[in-house]
C-alpha atoms as a PDB file:
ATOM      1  CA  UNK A   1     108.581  92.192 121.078  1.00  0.00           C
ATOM      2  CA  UNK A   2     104.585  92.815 122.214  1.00  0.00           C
ATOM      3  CA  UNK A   3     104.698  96.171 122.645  1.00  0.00           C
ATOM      4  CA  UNK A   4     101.239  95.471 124.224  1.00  0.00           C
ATOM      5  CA  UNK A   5     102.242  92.971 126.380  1.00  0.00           C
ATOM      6  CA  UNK A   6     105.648  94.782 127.815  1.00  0.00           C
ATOM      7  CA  UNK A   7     103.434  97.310 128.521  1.00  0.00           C
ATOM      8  CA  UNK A   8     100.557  95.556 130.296  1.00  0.00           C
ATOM      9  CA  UNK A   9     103.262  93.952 132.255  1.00  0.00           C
ATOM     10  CA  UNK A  10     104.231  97.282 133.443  1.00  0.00           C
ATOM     11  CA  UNK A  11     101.401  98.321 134.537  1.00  0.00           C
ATOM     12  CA  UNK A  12     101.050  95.507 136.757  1.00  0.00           C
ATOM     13  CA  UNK A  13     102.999  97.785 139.231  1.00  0.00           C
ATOM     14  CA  UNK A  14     100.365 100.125 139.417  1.00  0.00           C
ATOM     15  CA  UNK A  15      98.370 102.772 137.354  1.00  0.00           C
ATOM     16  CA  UNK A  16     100.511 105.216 135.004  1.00  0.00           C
ATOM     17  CA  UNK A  17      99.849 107.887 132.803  1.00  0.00           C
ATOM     18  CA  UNK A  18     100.622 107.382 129.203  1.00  0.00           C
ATOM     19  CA  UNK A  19     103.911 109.482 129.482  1.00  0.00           C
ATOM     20  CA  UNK A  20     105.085 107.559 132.410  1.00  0.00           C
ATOM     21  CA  UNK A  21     104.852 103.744 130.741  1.00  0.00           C
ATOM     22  CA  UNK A  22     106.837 105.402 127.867  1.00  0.00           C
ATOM     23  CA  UNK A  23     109.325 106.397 130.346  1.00  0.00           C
ATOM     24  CA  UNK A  24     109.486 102.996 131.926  1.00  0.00           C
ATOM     25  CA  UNK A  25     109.401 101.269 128.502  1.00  0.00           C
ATOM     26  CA  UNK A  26     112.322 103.323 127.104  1.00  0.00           C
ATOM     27  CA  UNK A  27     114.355 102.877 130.445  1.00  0.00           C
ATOM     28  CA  UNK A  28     113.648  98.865 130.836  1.00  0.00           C
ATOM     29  CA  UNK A  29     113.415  97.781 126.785  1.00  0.00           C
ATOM     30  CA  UNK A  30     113.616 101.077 124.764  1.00  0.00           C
ATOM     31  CA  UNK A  31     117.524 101.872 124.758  1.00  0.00           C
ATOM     32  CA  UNK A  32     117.871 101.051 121.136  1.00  0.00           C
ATOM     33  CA  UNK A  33     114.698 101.487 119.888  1.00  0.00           C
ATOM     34  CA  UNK A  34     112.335 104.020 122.221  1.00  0.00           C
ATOM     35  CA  UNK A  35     108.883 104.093 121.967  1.00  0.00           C
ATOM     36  CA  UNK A  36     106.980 106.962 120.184  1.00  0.00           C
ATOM     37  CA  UNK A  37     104.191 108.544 121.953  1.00  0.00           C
ATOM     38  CA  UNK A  38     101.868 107.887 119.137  1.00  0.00           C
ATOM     39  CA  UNK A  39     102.526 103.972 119.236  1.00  0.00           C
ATOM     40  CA  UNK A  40     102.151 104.436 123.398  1.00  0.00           C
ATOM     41  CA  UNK A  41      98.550 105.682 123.240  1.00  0.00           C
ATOM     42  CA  UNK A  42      97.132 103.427 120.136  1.00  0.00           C
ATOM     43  CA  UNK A  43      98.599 100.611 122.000  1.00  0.00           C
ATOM     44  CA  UNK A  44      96.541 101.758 125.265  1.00  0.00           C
ATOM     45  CA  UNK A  45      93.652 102.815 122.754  1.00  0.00           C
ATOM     46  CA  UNK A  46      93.737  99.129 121.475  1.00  0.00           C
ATOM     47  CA  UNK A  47      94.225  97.630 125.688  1.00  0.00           C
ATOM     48  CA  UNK A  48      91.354  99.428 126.423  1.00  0.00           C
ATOM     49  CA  UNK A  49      88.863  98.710 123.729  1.00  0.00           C
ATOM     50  CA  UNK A  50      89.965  94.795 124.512  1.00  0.00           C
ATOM     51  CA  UNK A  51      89.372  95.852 127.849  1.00  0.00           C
ATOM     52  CA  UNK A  52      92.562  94.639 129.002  1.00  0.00           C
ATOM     53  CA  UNK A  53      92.953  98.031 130.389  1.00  0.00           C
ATOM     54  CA  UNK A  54      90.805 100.543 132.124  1.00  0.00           C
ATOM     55  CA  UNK A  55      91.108 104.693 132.643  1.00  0.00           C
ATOM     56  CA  UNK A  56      91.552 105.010 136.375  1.00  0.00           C
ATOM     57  CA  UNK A  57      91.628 108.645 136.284  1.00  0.00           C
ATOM     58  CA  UNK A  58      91.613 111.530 134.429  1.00  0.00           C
ATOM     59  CA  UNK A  59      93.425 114.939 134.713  1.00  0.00           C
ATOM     60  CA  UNK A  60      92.928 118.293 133.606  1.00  0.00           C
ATOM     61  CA  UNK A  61      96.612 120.155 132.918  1.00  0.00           C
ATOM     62  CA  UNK A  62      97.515 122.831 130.869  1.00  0.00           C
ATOM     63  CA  UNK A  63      97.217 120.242 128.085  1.00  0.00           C
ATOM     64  CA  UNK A  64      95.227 117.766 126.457  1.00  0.00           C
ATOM     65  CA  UNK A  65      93.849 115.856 129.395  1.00  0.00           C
ATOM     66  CA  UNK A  66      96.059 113.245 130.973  1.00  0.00           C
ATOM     67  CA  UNK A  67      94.492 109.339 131.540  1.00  0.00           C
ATOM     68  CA  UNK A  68      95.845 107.167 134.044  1.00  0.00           C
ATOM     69  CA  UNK A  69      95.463 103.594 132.540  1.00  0.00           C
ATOM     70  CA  UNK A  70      95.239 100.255 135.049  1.00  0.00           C
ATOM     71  CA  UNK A  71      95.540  96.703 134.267  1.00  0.00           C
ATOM     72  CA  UNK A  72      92.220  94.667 134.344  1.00  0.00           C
ATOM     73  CA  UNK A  73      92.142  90.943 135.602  1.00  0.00           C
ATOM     74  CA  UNK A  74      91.707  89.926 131.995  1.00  0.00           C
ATOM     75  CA  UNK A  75      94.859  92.496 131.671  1.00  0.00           C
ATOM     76  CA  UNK A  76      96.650  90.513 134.320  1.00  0.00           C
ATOM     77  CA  UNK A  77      95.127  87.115 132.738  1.00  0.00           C
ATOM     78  CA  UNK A  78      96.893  88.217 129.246  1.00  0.00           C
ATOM     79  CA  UNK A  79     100.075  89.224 130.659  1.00  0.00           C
ATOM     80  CA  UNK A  80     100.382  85.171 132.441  1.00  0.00           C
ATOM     81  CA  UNK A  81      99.288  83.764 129.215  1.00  0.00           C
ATOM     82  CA  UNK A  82     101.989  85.492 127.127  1.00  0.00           C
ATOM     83  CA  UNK A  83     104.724  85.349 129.682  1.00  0.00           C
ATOM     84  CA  UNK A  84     103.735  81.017 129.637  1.00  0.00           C
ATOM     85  CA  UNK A  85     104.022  80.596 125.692  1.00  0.00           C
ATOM     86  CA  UNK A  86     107.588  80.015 124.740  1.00  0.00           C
ATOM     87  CA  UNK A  87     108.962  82.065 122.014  1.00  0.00           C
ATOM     88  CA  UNK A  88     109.107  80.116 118.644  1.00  0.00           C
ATOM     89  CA  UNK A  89     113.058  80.024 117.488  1.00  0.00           C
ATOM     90  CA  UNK A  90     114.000  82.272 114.463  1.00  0.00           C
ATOM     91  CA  UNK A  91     115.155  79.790 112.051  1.00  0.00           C
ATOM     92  CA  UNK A  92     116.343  82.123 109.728  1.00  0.00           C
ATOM     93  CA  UNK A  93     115.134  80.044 106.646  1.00  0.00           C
ATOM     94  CA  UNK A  94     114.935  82.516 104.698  1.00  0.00           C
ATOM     95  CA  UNK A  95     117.825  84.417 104.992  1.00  0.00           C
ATOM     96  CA  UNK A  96     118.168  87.281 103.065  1.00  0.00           C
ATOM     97  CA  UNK A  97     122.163  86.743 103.180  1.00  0.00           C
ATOM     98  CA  UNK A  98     121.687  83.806 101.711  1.00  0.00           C
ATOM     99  CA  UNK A  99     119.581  85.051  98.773  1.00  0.00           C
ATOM    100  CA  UNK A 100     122.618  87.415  97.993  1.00  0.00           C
ATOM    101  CA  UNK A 101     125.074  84.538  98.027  1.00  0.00           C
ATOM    102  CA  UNK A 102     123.136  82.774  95.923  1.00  0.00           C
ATOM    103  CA  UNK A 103     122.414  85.111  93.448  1.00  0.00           C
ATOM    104  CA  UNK A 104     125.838  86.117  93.312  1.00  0.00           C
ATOM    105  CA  UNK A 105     126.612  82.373  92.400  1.00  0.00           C
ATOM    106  CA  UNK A 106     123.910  82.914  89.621  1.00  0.00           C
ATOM    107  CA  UNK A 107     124.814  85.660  88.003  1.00  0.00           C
ATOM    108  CA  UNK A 108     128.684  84.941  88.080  1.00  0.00           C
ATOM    109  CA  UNK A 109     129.493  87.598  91.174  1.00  0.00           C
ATOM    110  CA  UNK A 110     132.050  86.998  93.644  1.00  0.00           C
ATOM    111  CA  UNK A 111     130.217  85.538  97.031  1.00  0.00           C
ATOM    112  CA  UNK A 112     132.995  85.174  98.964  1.00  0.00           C
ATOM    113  CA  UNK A 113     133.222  88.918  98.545  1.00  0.00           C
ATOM    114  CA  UNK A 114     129.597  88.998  99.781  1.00  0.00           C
ATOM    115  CA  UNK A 115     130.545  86.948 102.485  1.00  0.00           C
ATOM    116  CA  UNK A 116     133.636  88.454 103.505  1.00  0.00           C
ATOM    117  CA  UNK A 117     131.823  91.679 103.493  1.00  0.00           C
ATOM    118  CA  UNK A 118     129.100  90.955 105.944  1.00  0.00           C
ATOM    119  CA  UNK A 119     131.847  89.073 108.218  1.00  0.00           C
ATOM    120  CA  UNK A 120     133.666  92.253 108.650  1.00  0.00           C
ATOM    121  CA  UNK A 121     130.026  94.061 109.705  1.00  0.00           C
ATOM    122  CA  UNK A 122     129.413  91.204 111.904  1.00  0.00           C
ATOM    123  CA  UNK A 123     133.153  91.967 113.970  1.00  0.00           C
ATOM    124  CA  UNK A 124     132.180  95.294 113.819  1.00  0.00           C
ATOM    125  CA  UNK A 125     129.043  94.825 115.482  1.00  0.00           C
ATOM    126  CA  UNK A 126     130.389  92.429 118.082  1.00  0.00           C
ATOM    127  CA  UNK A 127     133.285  95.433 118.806  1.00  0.00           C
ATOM    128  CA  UNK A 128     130.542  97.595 119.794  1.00  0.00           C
ATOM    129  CA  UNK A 129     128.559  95.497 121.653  1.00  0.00           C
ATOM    130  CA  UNK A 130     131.491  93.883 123.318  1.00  0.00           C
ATOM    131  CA  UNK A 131     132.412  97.611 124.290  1.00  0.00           C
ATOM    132  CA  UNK A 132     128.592  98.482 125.477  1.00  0.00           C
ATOM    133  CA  UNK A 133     128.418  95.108 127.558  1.00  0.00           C
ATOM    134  CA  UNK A 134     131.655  96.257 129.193  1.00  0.00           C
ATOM    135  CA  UNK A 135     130.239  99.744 130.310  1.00  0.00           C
ATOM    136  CA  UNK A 136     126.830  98.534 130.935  1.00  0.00           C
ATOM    137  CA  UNK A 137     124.617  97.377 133.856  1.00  0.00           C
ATOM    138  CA  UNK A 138     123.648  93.776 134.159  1.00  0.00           C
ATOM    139  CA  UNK A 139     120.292  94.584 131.675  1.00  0.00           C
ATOM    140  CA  UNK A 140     123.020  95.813 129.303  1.00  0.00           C
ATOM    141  CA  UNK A 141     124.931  92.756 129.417  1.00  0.00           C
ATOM    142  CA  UNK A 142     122.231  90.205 129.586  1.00  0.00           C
ATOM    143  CA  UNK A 143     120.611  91.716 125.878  1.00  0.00           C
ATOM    144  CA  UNK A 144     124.030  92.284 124.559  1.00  0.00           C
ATOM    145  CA  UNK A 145     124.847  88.164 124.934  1.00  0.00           C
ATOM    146  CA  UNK A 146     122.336  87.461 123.318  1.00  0.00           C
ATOM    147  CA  UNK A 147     123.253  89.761 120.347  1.00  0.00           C
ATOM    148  CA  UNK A 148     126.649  88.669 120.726  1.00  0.00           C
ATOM    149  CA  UNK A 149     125.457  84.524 120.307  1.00  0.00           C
ATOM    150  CA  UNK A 150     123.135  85.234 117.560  1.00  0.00           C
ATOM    151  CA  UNK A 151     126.533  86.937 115.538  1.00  0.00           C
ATOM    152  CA  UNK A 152     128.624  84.541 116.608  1.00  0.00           C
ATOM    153  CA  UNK A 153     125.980  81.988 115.031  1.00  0.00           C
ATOM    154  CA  UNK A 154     126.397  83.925 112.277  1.00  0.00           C
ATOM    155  CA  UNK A 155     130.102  83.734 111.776  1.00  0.00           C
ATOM    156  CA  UNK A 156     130.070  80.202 111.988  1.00  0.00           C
ATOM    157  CA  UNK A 157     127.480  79.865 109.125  1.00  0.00           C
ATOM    158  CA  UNK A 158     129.777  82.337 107.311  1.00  0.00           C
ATOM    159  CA  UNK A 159     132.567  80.132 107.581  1.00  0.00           C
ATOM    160  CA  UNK A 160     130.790  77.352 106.538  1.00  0.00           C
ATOM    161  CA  UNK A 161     129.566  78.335 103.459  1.00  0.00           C
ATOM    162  CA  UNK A 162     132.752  80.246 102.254  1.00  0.00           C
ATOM    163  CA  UNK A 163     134.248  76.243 102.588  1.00  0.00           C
ATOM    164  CA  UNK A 164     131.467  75.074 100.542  1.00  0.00           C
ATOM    165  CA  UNK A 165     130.591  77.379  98.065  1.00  0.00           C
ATOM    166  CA  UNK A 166     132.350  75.587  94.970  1.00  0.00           C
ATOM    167  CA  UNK A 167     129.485  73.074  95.964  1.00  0.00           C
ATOM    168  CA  UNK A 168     126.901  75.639  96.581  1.00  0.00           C
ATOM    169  CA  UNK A 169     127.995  77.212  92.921  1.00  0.00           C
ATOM    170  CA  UNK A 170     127.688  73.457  91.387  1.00  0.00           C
ATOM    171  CA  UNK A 171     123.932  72.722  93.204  1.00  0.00           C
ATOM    172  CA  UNK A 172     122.370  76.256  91.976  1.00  0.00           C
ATOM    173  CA  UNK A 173     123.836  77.002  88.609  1.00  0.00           C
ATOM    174  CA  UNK A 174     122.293  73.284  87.556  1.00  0.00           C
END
């Protein structure tokens, strides 16, 4: 995710302070992995040297002193231009799972162990996201398909290999 981006985008609302775009970040994108305050203001440190954003106001506090940041046009420009680009697909080529499988097949370990290993994480993540998509609002549910597809991708490539790795242990220990 473009942290710099999401939070141009929010800005597009309207001015904030530094502590309110965290706030909106952590509430909109942020529920497994909030921002820090540090990464909030170098990313508005780096916006505004690119001039992508500007201070629209400063104030005094009982504190350090609080900047209200705004989007520029070239902001607004960068937001349309990364919104447009499609996201590249993950192809997972290199696959650390499939290092360990691998290896295991070289050095005369048990992969399907591997394998059956990582397929009983992979229910147990899709338990707990089936259970948060059930108590969650339609953000919730919308993020936690997508987790749930990329696992289920998953399982099927687990199941594939576990059928074929008598073949896989011929083709690498050649």
């Amino acid at each position: 995710m473009s942290i710099g981006h999401t939070l141009l985008g929010l800005l597009e609302s309207g001015p904030r302070h530094g502590y309110d775009l965290k706030r909106a970040f952590d509430e909109k994108f942020g529920h497994d992995r909030p921002l820090h305050y540090g990464q909030v203001y170098s990313t508005m440190s780096r916006l505004l040297k690119n001039g992508l954003v500007e201070v629209d106001g400063i104030e005094a506090g009982g504190g350090p002193e609080r900047k209200r940041y705004a989007i520029t046009e070239a902001g607004i420009t960068d937001v349309e231009r990364w919104l447009a680009t499609p996201e590249k697909p993950e192809p997972y080529l290199q696959s650390t799972l499939y290092t360990k499988v691998v290896l295991a097949l070289l050095t005369s370990r048990d992969a399907a162990d591997i394998l059956d290993t990582q397929r009983s994480e992979h229910l147990r993540s899709m338990r707990i996201l089936t259970d948060r998509k059930r108590k969650g609002d339609l953000a919730d549910q919308l993020i936690c398909d997508h987790a749930l597809f990329h696992l289920e991708a998953d399982l099927r490539w687990l199941e594939l290999t576990a059928a074929r790795l008598d073949k896989l242990r011929e083709a690498v220990i050649r």
